[in-house]
N, C-alpha and C. Protein backbone atom coordinates (compact mmCIF):
# COMPACT_ATOMS: atom_id res chain seq x y z
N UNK A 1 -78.83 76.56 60.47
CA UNK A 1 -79.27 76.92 61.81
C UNK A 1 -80.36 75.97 62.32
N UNK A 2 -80.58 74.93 61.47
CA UNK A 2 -81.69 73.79 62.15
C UNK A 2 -83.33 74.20 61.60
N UNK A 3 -83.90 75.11 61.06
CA UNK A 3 -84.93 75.86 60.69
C UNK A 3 -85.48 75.16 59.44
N UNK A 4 -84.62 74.81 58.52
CA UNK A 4 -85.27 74.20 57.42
C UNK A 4 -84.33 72.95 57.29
N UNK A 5 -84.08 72.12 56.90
CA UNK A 5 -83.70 70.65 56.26
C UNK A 5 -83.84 70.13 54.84
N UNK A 6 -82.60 69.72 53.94
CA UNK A 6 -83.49 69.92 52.98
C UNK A 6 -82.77 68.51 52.43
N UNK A 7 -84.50 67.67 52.17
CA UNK A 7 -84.17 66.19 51.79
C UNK A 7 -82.88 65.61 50.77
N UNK A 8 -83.20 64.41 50.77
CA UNK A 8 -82.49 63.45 49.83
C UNK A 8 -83.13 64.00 48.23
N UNK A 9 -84.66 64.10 48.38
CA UNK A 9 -85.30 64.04 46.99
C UNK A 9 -85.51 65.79 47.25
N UNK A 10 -84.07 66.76 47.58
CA UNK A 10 -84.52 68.44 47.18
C UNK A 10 -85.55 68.99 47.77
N UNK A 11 -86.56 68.58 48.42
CA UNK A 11 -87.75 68.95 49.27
C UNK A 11 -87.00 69.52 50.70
N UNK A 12 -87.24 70.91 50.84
CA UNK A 12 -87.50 71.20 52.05
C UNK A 12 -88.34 70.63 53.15
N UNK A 13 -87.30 70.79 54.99
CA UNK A 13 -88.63 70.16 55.32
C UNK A 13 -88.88 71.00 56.88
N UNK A 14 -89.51 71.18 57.72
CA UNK A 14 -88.73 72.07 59.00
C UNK A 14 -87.88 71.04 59.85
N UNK A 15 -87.03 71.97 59.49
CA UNK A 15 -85.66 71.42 60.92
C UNK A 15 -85.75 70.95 62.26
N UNK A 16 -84.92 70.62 62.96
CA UNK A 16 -84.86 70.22 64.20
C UNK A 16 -85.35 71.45 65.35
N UNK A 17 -84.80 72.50 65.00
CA UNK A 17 -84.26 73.60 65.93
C UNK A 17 -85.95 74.60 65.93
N UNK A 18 -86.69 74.49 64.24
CA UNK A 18 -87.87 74.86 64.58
C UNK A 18 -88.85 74.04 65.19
N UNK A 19 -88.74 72.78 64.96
CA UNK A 19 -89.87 71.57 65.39
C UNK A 19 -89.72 71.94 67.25
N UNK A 20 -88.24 71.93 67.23
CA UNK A 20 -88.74 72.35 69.04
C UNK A 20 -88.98 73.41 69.11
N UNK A 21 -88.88 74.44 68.66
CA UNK A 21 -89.55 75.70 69.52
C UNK A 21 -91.16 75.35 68.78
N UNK A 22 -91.79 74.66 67.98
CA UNK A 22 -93.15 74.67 67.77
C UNK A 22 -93.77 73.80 68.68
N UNK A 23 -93.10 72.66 68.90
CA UNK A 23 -93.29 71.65 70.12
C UNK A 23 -93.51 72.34 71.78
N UNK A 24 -92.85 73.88 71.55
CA UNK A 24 -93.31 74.12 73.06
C UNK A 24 -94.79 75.01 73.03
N UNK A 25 -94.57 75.11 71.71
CA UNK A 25 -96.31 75.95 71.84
C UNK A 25 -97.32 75.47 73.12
N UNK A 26 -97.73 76.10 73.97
CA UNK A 26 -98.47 75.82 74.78
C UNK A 26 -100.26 75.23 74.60
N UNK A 27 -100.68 75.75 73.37
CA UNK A 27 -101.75 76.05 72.98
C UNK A 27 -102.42 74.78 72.65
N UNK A 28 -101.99 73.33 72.18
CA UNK A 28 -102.38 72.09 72.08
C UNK A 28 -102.01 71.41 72.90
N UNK A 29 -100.49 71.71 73.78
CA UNK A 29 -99.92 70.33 74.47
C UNK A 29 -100.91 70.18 75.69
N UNK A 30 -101.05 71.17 76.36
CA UNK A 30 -102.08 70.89 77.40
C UNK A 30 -103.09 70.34 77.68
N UNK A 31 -103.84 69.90 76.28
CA UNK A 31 -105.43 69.27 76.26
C UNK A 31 -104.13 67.76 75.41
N UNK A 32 -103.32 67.65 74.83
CA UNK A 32 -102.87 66.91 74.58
C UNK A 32 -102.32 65.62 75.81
N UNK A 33 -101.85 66.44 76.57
CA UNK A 33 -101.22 65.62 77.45
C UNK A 33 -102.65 65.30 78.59
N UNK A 34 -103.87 65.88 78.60
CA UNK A 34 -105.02 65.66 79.66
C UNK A 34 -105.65 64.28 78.47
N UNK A 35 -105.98 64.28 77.34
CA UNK A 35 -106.58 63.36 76.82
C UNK A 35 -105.74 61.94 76.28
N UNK A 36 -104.49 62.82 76.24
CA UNK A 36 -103.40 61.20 75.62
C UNK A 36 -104.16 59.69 76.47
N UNK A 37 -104.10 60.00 77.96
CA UNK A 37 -104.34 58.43 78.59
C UNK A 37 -105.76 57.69 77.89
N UNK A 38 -107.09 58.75 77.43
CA UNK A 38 -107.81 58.44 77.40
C UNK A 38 -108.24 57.87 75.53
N UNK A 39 -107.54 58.94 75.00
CA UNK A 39 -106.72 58.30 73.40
C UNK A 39 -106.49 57.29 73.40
N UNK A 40 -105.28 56.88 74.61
CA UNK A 40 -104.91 55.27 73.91
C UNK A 40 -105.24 54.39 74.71
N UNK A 41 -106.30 54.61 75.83
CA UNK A 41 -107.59 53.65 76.10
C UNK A 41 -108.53 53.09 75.15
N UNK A 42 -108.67 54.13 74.55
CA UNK A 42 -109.86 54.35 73.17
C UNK A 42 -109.18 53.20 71.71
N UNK A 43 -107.64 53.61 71.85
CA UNK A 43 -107.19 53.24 70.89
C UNK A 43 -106.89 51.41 70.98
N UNK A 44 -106.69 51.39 72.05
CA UNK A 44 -106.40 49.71 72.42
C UNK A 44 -108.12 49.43 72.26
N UNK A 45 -108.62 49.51 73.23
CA UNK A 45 -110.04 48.95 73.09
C UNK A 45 -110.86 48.64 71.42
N UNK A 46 -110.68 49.90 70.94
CA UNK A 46 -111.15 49.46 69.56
C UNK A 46 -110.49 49.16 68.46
N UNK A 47 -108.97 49.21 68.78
CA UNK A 47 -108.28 49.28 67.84
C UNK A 47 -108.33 50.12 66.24
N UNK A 48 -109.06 51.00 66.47
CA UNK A 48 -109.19 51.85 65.40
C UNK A 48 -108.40 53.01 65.31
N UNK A 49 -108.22 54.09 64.35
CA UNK A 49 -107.80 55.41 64.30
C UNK A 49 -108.69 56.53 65.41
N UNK A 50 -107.82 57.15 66.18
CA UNK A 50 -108.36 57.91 67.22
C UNK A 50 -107.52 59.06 66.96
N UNK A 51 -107.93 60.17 66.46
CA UNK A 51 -107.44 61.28 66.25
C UNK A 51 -108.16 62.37 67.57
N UNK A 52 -107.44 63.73 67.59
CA UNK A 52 -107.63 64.61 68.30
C UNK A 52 -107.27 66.03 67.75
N UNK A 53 -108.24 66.90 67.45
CA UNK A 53 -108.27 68.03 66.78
C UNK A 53 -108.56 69.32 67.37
N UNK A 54 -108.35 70.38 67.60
CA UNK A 54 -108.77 71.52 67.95
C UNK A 54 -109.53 72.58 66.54
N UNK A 55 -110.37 73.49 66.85
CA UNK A 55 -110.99 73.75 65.78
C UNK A 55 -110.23 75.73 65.61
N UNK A 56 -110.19 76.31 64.54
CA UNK A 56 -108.79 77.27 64.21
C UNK A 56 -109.91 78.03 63.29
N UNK A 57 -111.32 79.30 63.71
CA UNK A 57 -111.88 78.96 62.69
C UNK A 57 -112.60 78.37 61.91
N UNK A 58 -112.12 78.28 61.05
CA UNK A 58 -113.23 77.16 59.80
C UNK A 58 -112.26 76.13 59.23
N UNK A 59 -111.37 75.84 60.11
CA UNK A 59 -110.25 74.85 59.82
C UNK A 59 -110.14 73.95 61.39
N UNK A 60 -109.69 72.97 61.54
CA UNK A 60 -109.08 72.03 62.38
C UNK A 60 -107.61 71.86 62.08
N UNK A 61 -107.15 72.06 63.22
CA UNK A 61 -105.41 71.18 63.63
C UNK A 61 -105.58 69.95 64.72
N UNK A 62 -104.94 69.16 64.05
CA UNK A 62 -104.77 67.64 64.52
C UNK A 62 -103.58 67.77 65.51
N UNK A 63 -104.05 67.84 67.13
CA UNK A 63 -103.19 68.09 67.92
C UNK A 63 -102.35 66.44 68.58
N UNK A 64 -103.43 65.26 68.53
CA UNK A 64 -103.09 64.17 68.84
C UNK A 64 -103.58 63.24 67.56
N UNK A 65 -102.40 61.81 67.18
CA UNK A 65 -103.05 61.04 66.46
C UNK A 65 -102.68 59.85 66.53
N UNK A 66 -103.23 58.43 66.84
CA UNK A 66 -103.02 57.31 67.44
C UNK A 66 -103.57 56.66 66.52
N UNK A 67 -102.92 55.78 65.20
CA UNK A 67 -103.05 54.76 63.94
C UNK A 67 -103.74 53.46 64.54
N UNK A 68 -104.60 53.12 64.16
CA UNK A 68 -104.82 51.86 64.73
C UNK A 68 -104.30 50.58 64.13
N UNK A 69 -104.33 49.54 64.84
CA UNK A 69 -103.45 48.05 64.58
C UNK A 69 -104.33 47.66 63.57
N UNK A 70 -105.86 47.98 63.38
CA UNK A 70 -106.38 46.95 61.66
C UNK A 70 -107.22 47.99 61.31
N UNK A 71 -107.00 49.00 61.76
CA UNK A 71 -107.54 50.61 60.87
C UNK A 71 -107.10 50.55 59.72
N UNK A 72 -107.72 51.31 58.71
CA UNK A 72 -107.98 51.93 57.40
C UNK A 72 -106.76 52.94 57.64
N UNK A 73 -105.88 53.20 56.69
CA UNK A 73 -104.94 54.14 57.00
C UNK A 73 -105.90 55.67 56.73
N UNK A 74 -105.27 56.49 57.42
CA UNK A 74 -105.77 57.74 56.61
C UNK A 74 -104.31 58.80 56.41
N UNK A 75 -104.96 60.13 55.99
CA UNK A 75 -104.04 60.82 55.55
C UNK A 75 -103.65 62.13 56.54
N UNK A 76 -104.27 62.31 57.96
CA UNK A 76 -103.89 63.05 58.91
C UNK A 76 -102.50 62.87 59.45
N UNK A 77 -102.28 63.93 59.61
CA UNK A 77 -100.70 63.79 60.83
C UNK A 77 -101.35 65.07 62.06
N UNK A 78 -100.32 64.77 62.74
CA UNK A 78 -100.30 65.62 63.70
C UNK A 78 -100.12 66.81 63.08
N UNK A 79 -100.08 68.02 63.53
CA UNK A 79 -99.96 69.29 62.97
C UNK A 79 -100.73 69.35 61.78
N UNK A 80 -101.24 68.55 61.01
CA UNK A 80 -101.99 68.71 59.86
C UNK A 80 -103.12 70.16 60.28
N UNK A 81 -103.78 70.56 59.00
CA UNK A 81 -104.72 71.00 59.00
C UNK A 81 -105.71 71.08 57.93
N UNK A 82 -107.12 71.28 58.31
CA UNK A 82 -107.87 70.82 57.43
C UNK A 82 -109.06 71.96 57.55
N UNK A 83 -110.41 71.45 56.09
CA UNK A 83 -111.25 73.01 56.20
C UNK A 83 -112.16 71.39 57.33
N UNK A 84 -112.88 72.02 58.28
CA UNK A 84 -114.15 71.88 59.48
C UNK A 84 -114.75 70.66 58.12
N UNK A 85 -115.34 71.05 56.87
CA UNK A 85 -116.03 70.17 56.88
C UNK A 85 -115.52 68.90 56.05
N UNK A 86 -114.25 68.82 56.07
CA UNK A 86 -113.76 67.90 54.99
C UNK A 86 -113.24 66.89 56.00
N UNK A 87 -113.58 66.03 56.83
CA UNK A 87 -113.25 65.53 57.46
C UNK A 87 -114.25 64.86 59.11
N UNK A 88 -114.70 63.57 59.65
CA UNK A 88 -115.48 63.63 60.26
C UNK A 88 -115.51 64.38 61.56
N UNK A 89 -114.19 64.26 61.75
CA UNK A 89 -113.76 65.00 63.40
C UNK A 89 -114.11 66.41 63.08
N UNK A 90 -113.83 67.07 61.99
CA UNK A 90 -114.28 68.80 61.75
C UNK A 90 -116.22 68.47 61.78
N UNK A 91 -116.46 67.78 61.09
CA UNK A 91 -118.23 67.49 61.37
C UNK A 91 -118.58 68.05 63.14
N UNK A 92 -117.70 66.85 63.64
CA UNK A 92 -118.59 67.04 65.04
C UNK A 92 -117.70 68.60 65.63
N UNK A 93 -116.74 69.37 65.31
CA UNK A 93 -116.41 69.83 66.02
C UNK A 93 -117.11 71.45 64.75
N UNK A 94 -117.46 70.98 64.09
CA UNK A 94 -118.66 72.19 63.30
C UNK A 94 -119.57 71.96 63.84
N UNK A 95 -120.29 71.52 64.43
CA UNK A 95 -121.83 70.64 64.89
C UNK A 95 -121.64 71.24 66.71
N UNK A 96 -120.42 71.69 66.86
CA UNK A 96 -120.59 72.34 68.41
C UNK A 96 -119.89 73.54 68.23
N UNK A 97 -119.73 74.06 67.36
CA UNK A 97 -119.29 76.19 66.99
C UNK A 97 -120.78 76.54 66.94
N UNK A 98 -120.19 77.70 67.59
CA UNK A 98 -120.78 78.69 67.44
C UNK A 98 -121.57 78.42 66.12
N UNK A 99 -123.06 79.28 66.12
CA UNK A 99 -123.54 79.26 64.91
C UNK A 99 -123.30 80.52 63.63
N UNK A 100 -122.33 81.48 63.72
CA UNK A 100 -121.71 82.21 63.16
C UNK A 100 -120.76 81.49 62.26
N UNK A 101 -120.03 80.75 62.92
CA UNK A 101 -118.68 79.32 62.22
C UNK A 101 -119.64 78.67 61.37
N UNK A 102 -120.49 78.03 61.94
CA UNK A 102 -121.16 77.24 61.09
C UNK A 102 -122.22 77.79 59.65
N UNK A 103 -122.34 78.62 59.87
CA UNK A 103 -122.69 79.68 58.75
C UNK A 103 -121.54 79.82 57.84
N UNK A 104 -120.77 80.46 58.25
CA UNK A 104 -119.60 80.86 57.23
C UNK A 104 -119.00 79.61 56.24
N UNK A 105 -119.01 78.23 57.07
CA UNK A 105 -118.21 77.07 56.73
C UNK A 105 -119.38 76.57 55.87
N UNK A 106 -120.49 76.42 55.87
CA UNK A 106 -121.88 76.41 55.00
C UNK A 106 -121.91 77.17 53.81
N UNK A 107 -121.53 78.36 53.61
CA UNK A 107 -121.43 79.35 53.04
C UNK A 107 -120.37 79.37 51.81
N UNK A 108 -119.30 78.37 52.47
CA UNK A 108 -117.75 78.74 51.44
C UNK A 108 -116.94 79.10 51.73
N UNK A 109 -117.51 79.40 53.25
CA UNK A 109 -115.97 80.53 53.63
C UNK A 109 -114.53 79.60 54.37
N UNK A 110 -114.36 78.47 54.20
CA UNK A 110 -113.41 77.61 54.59
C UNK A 110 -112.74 76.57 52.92
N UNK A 111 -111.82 76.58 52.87
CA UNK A 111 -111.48 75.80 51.78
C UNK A 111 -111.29 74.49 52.12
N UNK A 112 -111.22 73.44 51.05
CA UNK A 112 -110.98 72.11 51.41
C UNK A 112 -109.64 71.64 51.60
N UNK A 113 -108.56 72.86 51.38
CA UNK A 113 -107.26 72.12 50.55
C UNK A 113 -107.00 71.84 51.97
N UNK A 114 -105.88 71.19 52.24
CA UNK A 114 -105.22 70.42 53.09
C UNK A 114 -103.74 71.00 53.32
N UNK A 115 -103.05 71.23 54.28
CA UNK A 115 -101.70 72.14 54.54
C UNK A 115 -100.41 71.38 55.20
């Protein structure tokens, strides 16, 4: 039914049929599609990695991500998610929560693993 896919090397992966109904989620594309022009202004000019994250919690999702031409690779994708402080973009976007978030993520209450 398009929902799961399942590789060459036995790994499941999501399908076609779920990637679009997750693709219409409303909830990232909107700040996605207002900052894209200014992303890959950012991204030509410095030629570096220019990511774009929303904060979920004591976690970040990587709603936009633009590789740069002599950047350092890293290990984000889009849809990724991560704990607030394992990562610099979760820094600054812990550094403007609420101070309740920032307590908890201080505290332990966010894990590091990666999803």
């Amino acid at each position: 039914m398009g929902r799961l896919e399942r590789g060459e090397d036995g790994c499941y992966r999501v399908g076609l049929r779920l990637w679009e109904v997750g693709a219409l989620a409303p909830r990232g594309q909107g700040l996605r599609e207002r900052a894209l022009p200014f992303l890959e202004d950012l991204s030509q000019i410095t030629r570096e990695n220019v990511q774009l994250a929303v904060r979920e919690g004591g976690e970040l999702v990587f709603v936009e991500r633009i590789a740069g031409t002599g950047a350092v690779p890293v290990r984000t994708r889009v849809g990724g998610r991560f704990a607030l402080t394992a990562t610099g973009v979760g820094l600054v976007l812990l550094a403007h929560a609420p101070p309740s978030c920032r307590r908890r993520c201080w505290a332990g209450g966010s894990s590091g693993s990666r999803r």
